[in-house]
Protein backbone atom coordinates (compact mmCIF):
# COMPACT_ATOMS: atom_id res chain seq x y z
CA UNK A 1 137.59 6.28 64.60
CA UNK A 2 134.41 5.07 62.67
CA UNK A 3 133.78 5.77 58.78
CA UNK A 4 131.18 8.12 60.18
CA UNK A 5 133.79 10.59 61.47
CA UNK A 6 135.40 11.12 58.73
CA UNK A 7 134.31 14.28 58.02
CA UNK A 8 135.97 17.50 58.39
CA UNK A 9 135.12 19.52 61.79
CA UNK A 10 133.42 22.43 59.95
CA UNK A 11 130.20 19.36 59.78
CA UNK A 12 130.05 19.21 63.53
CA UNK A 13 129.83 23.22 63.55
CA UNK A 14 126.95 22.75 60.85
CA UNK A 15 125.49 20.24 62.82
CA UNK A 16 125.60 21.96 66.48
CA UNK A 17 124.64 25.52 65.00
CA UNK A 18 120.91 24.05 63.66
CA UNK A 19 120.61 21.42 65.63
CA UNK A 20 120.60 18.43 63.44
CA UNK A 21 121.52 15.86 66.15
CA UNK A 22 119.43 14.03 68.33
CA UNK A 23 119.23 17.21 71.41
CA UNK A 24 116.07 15.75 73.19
CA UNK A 25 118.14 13.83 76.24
CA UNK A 26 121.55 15.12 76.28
CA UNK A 27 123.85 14.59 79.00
CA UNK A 28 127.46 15.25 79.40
CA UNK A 29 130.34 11.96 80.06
CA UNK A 30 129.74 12.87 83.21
CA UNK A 31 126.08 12.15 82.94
CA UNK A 32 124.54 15.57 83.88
CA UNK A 33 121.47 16.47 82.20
CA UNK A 34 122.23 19.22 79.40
CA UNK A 35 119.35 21.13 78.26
CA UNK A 36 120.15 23.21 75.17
CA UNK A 37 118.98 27.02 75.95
CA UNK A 38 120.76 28.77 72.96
CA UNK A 39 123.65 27.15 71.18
CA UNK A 40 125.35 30.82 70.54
CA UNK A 41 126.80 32.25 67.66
CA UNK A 42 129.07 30.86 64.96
CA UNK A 43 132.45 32.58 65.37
CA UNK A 44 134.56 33.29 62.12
CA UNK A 45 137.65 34.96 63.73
CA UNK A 46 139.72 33.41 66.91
CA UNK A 47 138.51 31.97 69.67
CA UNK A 48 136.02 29.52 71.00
CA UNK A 49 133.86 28.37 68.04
CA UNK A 50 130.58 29.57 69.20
CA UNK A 51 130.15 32.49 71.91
CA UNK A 52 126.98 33.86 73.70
CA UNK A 53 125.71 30.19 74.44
CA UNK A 54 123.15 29.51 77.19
CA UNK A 55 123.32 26.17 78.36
CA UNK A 56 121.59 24.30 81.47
CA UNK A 57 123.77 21.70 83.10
CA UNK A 58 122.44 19.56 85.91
CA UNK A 59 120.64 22.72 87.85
CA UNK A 60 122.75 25.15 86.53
CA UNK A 61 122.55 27.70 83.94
CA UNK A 62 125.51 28.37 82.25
CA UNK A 63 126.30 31.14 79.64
CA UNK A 64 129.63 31.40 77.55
CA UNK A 65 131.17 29.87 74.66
CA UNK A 66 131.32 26.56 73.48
CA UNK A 67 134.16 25.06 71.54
CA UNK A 68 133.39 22.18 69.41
CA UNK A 69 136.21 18.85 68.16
CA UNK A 70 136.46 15.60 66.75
CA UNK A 71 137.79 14.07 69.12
CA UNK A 72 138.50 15.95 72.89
CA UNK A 73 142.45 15.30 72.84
CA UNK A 74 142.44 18.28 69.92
CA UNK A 75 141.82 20.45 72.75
CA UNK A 76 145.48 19.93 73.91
CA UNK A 77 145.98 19.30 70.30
CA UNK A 78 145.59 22.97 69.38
CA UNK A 79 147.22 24.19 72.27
CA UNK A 80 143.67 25.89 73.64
CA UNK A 81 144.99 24.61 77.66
CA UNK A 82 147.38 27.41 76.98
CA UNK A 83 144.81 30.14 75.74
CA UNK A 84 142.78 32.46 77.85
CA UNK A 85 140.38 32.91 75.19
CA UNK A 86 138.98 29.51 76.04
CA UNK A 87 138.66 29.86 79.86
CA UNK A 88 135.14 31.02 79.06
CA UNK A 89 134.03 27.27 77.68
CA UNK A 90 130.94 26.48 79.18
CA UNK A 91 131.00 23.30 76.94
CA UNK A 92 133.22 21.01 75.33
CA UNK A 93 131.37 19.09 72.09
CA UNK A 94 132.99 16.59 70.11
CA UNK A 95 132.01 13.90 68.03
CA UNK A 96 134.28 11.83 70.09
CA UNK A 97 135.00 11.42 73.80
CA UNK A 98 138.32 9.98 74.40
CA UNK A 99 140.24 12.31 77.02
CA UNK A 100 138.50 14.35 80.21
CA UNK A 101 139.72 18.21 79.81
CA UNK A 102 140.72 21.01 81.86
CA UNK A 103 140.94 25.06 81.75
CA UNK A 104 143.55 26.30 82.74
CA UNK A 105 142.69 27.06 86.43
CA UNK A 106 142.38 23.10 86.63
CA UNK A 107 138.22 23.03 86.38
CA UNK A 108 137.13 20.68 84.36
CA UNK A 109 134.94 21.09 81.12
CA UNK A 110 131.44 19.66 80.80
CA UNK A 111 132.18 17.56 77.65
CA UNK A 112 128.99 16.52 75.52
CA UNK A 113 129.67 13.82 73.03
CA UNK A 114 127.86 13.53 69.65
CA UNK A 115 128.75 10.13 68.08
CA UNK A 116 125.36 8.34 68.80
CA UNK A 117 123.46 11.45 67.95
CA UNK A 118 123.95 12.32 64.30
CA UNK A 119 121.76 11.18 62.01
CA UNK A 120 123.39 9.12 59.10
CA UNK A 121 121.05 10.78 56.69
CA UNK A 122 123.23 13.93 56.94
CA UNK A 123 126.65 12.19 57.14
CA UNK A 124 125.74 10.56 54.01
CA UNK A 125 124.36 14.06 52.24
CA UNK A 126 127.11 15.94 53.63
CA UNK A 127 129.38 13.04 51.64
CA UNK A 128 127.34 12.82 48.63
CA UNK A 129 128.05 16.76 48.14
CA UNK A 130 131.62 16.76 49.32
CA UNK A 131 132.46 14.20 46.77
CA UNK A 132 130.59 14.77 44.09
CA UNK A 133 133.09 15.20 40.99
CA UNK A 134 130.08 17.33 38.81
CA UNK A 135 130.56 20.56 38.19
CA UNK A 136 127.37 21.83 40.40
CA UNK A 137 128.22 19.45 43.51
CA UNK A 138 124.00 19.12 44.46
CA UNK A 139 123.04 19.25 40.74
CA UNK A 140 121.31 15.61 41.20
CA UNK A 141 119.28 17.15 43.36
CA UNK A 142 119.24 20.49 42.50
CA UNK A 143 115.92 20.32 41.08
CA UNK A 144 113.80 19.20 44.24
CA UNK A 145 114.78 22.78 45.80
CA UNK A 146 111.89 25.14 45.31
CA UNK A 147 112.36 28.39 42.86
CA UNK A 148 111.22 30.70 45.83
CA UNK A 149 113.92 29.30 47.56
CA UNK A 150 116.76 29.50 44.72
CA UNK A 151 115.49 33.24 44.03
CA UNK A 152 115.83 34.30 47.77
CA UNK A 153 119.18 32.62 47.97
CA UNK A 154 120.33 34.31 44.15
CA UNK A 155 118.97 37.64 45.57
CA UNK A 156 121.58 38.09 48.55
CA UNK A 157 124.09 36.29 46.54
CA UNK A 158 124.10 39.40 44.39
CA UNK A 159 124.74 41.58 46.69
CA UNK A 160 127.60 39.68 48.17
CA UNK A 161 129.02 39.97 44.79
CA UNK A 162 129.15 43.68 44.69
CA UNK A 163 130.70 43.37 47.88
CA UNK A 164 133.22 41.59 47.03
CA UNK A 165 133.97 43.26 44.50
CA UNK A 166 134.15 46.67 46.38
CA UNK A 167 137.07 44.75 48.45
CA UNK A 168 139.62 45.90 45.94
CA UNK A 169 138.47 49.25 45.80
CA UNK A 170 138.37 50.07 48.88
CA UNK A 171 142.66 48.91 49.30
CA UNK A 172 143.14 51.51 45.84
CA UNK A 173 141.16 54.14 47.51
CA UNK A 174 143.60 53.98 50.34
CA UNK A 175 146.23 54.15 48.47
CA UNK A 176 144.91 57.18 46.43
CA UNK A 177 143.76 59.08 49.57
CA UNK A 178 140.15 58.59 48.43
CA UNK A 179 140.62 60.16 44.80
CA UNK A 180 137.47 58.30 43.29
CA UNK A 181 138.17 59.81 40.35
CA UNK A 182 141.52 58.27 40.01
CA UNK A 183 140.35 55.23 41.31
CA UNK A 184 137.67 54.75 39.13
CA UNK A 185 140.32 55.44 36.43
CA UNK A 186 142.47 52.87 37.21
CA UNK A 187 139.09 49.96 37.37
CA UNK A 188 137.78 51.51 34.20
CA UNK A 189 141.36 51.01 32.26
CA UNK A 190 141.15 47.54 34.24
CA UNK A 191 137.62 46.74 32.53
CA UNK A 192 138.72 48.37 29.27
CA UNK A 193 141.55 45.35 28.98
CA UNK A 194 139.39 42.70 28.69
CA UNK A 195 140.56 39.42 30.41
CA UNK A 196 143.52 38.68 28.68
CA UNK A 197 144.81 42.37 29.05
CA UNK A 198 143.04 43.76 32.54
CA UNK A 199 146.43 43.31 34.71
CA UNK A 200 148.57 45.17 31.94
CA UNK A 201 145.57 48.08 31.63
CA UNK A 202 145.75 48.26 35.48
CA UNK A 203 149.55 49.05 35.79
CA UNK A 204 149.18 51.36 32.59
CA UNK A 205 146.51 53.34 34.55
CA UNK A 206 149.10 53.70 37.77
CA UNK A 207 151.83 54.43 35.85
CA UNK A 208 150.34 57.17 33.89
CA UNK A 209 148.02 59.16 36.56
CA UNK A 210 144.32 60.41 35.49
CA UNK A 211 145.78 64.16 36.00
CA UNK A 212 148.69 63.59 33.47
CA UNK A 213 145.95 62.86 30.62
CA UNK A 214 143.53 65.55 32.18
CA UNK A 215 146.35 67.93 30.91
CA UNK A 216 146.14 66.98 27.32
CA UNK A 217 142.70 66.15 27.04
CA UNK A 218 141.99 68.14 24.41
CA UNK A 219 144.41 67.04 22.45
CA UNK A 220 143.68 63.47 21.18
CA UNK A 221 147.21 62.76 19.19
CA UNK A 222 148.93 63.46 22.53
CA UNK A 223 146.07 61.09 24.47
CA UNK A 224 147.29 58.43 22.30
CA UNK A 225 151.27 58.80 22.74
CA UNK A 226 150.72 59.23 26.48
CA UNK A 227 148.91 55.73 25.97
CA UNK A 228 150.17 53.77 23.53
CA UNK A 229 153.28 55.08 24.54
CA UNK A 230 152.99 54.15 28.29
CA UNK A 231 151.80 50.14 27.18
CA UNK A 232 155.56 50.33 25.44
CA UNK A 233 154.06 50.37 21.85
CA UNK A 234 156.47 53.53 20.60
CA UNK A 235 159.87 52.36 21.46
CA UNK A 236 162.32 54.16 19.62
CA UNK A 237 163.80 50.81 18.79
CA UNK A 238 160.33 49.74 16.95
CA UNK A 239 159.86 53.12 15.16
CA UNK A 240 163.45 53.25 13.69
CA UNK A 241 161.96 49.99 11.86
CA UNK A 242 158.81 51.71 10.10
CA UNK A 243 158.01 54.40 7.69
CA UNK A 244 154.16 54.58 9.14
CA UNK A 245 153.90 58.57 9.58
CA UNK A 246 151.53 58.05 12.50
CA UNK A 247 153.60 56.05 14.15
CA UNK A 248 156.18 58.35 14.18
CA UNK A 249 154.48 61.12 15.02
CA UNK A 250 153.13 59.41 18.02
CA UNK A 251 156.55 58.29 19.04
CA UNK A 252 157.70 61.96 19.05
CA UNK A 253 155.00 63.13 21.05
CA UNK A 254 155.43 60.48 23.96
CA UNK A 255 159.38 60.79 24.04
CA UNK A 256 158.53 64.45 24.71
CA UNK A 257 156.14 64.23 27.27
CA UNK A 258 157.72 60.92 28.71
CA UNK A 259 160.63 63.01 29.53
CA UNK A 260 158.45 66.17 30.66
CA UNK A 261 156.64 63.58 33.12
CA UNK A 262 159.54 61.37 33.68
CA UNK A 263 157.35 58.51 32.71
CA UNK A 264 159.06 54.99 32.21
CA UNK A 265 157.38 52.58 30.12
CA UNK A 266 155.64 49.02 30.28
CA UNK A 267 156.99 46.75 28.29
CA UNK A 268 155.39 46.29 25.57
CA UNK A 269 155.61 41.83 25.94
CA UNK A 270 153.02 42.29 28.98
CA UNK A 271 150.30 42.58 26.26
CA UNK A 272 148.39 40.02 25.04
CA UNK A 273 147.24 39.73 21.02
CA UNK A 274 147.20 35.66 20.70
CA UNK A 275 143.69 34.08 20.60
CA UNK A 276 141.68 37.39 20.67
CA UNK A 277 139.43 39.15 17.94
CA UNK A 278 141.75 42.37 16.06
CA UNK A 279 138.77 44.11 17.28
CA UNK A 280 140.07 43.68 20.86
CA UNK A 281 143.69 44.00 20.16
CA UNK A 282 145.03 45.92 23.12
CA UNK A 283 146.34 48.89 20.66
CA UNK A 284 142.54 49.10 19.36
CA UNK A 285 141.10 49.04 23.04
CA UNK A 286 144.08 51.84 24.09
CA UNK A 287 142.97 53.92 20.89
CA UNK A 288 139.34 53.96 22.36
CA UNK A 289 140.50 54.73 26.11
CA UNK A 290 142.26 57.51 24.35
CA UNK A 291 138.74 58.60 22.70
CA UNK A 292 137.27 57.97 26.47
CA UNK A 293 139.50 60.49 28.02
CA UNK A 294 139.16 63.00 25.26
CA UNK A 295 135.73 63.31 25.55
CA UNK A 296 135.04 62.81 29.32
CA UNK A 297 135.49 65.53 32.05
CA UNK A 298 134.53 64.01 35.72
CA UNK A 299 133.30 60.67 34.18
CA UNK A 300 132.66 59.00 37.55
CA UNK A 301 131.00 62.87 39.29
CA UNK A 302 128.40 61.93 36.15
CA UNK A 303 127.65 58.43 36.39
CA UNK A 304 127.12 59.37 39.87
CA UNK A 305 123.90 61.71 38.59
CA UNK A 306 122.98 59.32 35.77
CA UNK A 307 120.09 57.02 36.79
CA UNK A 308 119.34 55.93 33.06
CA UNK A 309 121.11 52.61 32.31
CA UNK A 310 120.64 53.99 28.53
CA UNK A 311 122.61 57.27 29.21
CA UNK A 312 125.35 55.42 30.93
CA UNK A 313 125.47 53.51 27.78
CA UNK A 314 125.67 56.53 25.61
CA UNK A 315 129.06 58.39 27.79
CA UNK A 316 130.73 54.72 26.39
CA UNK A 317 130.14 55.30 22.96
CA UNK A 318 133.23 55.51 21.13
CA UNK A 319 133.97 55.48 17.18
CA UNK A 320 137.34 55.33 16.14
CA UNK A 321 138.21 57.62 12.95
CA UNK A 322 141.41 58.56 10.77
CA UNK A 323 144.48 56.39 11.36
CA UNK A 324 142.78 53.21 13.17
CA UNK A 325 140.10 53.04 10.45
CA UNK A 326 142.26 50.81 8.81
CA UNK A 327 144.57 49.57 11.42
CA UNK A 328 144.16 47.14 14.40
CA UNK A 329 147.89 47.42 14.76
CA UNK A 330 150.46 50.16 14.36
CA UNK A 331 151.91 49.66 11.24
CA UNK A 332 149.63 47.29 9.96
CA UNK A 333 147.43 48.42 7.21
CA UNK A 334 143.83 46.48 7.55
CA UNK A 335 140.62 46.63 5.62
CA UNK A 336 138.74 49.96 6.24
CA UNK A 337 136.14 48.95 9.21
CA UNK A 338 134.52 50.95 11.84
CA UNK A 339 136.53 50.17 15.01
CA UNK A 340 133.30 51.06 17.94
CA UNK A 341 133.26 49.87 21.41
CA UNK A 342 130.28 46.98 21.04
CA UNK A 343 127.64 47.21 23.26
CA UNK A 344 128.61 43.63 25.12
CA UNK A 345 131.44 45.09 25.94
CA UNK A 346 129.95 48.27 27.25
CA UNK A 347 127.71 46.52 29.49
CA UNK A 348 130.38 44.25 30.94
CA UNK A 349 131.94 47.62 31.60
CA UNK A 350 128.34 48.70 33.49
CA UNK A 351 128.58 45.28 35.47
CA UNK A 352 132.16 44.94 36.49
CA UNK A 353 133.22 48.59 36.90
CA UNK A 354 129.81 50.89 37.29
CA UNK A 355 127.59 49.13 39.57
CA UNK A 356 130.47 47.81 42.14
CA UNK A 357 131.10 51.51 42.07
CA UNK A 358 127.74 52.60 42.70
CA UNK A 359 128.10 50.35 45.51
CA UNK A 360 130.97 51.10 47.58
CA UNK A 361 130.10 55.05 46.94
CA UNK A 362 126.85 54.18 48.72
CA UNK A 363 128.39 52.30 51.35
CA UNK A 364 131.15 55.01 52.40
CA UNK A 365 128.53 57.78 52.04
CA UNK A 366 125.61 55.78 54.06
CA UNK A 367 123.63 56.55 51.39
CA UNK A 368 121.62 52.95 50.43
CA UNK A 369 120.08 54.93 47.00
CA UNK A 370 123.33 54.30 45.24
CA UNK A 371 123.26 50.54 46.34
CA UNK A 372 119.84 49.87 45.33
CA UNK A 373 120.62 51.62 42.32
CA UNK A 374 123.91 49.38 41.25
CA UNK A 375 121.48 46.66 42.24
CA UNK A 376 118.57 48.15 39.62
CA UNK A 377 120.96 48.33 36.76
CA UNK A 378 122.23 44.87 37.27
CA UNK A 379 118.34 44.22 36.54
CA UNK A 380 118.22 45.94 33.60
CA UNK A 381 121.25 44.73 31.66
CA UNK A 382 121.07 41.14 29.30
CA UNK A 383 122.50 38.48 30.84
CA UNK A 384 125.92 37.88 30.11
CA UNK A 385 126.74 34.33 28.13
CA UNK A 386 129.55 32.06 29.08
CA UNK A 387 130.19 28.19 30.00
CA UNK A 388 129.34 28.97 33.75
CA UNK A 389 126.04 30.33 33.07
CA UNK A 390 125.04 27.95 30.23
CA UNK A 391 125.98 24.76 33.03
CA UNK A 392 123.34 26.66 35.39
CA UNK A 393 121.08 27.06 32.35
CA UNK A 394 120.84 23.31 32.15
CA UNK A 395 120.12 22.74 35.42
CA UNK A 396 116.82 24.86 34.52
CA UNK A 397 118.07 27.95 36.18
CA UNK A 398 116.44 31.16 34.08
CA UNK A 399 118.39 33.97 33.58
CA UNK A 400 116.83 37.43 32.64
CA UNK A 401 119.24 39.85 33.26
CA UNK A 402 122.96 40.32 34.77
CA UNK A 403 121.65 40.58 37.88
CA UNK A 404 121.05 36.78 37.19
CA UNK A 405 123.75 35.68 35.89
CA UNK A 406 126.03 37.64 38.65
CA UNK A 407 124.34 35.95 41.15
CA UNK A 408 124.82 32.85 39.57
CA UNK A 409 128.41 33.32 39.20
CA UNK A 410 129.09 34.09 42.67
CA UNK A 411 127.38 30.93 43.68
CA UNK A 412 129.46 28.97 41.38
CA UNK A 413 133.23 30.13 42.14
CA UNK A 414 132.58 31.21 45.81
CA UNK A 415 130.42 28.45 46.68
CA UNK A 416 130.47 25.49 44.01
CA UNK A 417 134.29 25.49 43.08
CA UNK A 418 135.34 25.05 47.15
CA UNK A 419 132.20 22.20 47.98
CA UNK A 420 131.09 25.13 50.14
CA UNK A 421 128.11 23.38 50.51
CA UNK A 422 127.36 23.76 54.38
CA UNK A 423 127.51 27.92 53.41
CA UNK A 424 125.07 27.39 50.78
CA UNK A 425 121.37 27.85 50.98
CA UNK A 426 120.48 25.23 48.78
CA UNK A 427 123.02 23.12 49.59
CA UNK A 428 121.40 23.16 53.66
CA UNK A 429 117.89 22.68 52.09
CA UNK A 430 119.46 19.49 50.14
CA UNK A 431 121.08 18.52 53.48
CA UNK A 432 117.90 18.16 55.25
CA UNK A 433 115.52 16.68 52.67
CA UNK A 434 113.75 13.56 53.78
CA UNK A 435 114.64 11.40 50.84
């Protein structure tokens, strides 16, 4: 096989599905005249690769699927002789002809063979972005692609975001027999864990149900044994070390209502404190959950009527007072600070939890509204700051708001990190360039 097939066979599908081959006078091995009516469409899930073709051979129009190779021995290769599903090949195209093939009910295939009708321009692009060892696979070219074009592309990219996000939801909603309220618990206490902490938060929030706090709402002391208690913070083995009042106290309260709600504990190693600010110390951040609950009823019922991004903000607004004024830590006295949740974090809260929320509520109720509006407060909050965004910064890419930098992201780890290139908009405008 030449240097110039080395490419992977999702290329040929790239290559068939927009035509980038020489289709003017195509015949098949057998030397029938194939005239290209519609190629068909791409097919993700089993089967042929491409189905609802319509393709003239000789004097006959054909319509069916089309199944494209390397070479034509993969079609015994992959067993398809032996599959049904590919009875209804109309044509067989491969970069390579090297063996005459058969369905099943011993017709042969019209086999079409590509390897003197691909342009080396696009073998050599396709390379140049396959192999690239940058960060951004096209960013050498990244700035010849028009801004209209990077904005349309950024725009659905967005949405495919949210949608990805909403895949996770939708499994917990299943599992909670569509409680959203529970389930929009369990992402909140998620997002309240910050990176190093979200997978502890999340089996905190399943262990100790939404209805289990709703009982002692009112009661904040309580809030914060159920809590703090739960993460494995107030084992009796730690308190038996301590004269910190509080502590005990809180210890007292969860061993009570641990055994009233036969709860069993996390352990208190899955938490994370190493290379982290004290003001996101995982006892801080379960403090302010605490606060959350205690002055919430129906959180999610009211973000549902909320429209302002600025009155979203406010039901996040949490001050920490008495004990945690001075600790980050129990049993660790600290300087006197105020211990609020900071509005970064608040909006990353808005991003990751609210607006995939708004989403998928949208989606299962048909109602687009609350789509358009988790798109609209994407728009409105900063963009956030990291190493992914400020690599897409110096490529020249703007970014005004989260709705930017979301976008951005999803191009990056969903399309960047796996060469998805092909999948790309700007990576098929970069393709196809003259020069």
């Amino acid at each position: 096989m030449t240097a110039k097939a080395l490419f992977p066979e999702v290329f040929l599908h790239y290559v068939w599905k927009f035509k980038l081959f020489d289709f003017k006078e195509l015949n098949t091995t057998d030397g029938e005249i194939i005239e290209l009516v519609n190629v068909g469409s791409h097919n993700h899930h089993t089967g042929p690769d491409f189905s609802h073709a319509r393709i003239r051979i000789g004097e006959t129009l054909w319509a069916g699927s089309v199944e494209i190779h390397k070479k034509s021995s993969d079609w015994l290769l992959h067993q398809h002789q032996k599959d049904k599903a590919y009875n209804n090949t109309i044509l067989h195209v491969v970069y390579e002809h090297d063996q005459n093939i058969y369905r099943i009910d011993g017709s042969p295939i019209p086999t079409l063979e590509l390897k003197n009708k691909i342009s080396d321009q696009y073998v050599q692009r396709y390379w140049e972005l396959s192999t690239s060892k940058q960060k951004i696979p096209c960013e050498h070219r990244f700035f010849a692609v028009s801004a209209s074009l990077k904005k349309l592309w950024l725009e659905r990219l967005v949405v495919e975001r949210l949608e990805d996000k909403t895949l996770e939801i939708r499994r917990s909603l299943e599992q909670t027999q569509n409680n959203w309220e529970e389930t929009f618990y369990q992402f909140l206490a998620r997002n309240f864990g910050a990176k190093q902490n979200s997978a502890a938060f999340e089996a905190l929030a399943k262990s100790l149900p939404l209805i289990t706090l709703s009982k002692h709402k009112s009661n904040l002391l309580q809030l914060e044994a159920l809590l703090l208690g739960q993460a494995g913070f107030l084992s009796t083995s730690e308190t038996g070390k301590t004269t910190d009042v509080y502590w005990i106290a809180l210890q007292k309260e969860y061993d009570f209502l641990a055994k009233k709600y036969h709860l069993i504990p996390l352990n208190a190693s899955s938490w994370q404190f190493g290379r982290m600010r004290p003001a996101n110390f995982p006892t801080i951040r379960l403090a302010q959950f605490a606060v959350l609950i205690h002055q919430s009823t129906h959180l999610f019922s009211k973000i549902l009527i909320e429209p302002d991004v600025n009155c979203l903000r406010k039901m996040f607004l949490i001050h920490l007072n008495g004990y945690w004024m001075n600790h980050y830590r129990l049993g660790e006295e600290s300087p006197k600070r105020k211990k609020s949740l900071g509005g970064g974090t608040i909006d990353l809260i808005l991003i990751n939890t609210i607006a995939p929320f708004l989403f998928i509520y949208g989606d299962y109720k048909g109602i687009e509204d609350y789509k358009e509006r988790a798109v609209r407060l994407l728009q409105v909050i900063q963009p956030e700051q990291n190493s992914i965004i400020a690599n897409w910064q110096n490529l020249g890419m703007v970014t005004n708001s989260a709705h930017d930098t979301q976008a951005l992201l999803q191009l990056k780890t969903k399309y960047c990190d796996s060469k998805r290139c092909l999948s790309c908009s700007i990576g098929h405008k970069i393709l196809q360039m003259d020069k």
